[in-house]
Protein backbone atom coordinates (compact mmCIF):
# COMPACT_ATOMS: atom_id res chain seq x y z
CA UNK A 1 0.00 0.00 0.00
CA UNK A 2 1.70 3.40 -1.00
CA UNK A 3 -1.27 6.04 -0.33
CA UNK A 4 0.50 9.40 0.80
CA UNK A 5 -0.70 8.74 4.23
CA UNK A 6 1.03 5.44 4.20
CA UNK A 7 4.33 6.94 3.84
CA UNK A 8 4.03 9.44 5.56
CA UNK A 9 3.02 7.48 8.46
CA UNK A 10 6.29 5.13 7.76
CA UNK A 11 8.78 8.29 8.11
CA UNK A 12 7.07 9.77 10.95
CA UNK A 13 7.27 5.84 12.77
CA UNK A 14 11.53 6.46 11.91
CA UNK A 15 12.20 9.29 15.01
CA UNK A 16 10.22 7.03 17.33
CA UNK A 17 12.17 5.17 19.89
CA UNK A 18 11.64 1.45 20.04
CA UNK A 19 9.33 1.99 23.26
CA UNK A 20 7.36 4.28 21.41
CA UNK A 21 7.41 1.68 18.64
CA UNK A 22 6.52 -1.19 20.84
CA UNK A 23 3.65 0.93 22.11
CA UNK A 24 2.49 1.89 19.21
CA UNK A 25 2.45 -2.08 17.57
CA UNK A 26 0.23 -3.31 20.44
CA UNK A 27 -2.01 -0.66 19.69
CA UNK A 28 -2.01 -1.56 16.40
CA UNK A 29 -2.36 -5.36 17.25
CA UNK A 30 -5.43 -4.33 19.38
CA UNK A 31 -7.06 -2.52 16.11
CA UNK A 32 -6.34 -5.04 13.92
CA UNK A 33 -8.53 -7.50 16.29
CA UNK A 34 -10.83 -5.30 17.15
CA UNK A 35 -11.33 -4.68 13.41
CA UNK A 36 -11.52 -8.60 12.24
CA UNK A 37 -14.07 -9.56 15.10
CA UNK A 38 -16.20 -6.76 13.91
CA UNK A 39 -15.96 -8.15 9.72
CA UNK A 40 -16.45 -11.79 11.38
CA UNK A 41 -19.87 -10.68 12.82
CA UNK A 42 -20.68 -9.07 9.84
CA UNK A 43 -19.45 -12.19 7.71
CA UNK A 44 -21.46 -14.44 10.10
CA UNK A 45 -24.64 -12.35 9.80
CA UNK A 46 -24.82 -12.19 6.36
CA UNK A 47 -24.10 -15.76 5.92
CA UNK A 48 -26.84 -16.59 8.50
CA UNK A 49 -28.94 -14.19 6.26
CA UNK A 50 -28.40 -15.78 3.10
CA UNK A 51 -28.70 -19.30 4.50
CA UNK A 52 -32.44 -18.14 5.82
CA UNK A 53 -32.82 -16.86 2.35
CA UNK A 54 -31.96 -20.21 1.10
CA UNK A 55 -34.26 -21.93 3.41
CA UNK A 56 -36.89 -19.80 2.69
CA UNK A 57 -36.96 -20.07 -1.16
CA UNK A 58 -36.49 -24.10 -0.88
CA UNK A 59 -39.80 -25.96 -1.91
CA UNK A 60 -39.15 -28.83 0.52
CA UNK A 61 -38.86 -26.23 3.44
CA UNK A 62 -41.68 -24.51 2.94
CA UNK A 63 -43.92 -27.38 2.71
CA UNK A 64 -42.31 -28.72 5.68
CA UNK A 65 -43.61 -25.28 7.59
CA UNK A 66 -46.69 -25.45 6.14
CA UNK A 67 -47.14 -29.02 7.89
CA UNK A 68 -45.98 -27.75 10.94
CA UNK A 69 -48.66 -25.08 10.64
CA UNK A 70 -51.72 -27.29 9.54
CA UNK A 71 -50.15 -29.51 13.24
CA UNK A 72 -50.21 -26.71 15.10
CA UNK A 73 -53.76 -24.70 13.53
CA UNK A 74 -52.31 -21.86 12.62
């Protein structure tokens, strides 16, 4: 990645000392997990989604439901 901000970030990171740096990585590290538990949910919702879509659209399924309806007099 070579956006402006990028490299500007990577020259600023070259005065730091290697506390600052160390610092400044497990903030990073906390970001990045932060980040990837937030696109798993969002992975895991849509795929629940789409598998309800699925389930919802399948012949079988909905006469099964429909059964279950006629059982229960609804």
């Amino acid at each position: 990645m070579n956006s402006p901000n990028v490299l500007k970030i990577e020259n600023d990171l070259r005065v730091l000392s290697l506390e600052e740096l160390e610092w400044l990585l497990e903030r990073i590290t906390i970001q990045l997990q932060e980040k990837k538990q937030i696109s798993d949910n969002f992975t895991a919702v849509k795929y629940m989604k789409d598998q309800l879509a699925t389930m919802a659209n399948d012949l079988d399924m909905q006469l099964e439901i429909a059964a279950i309806n006629n059982e229960l007099g609804l």
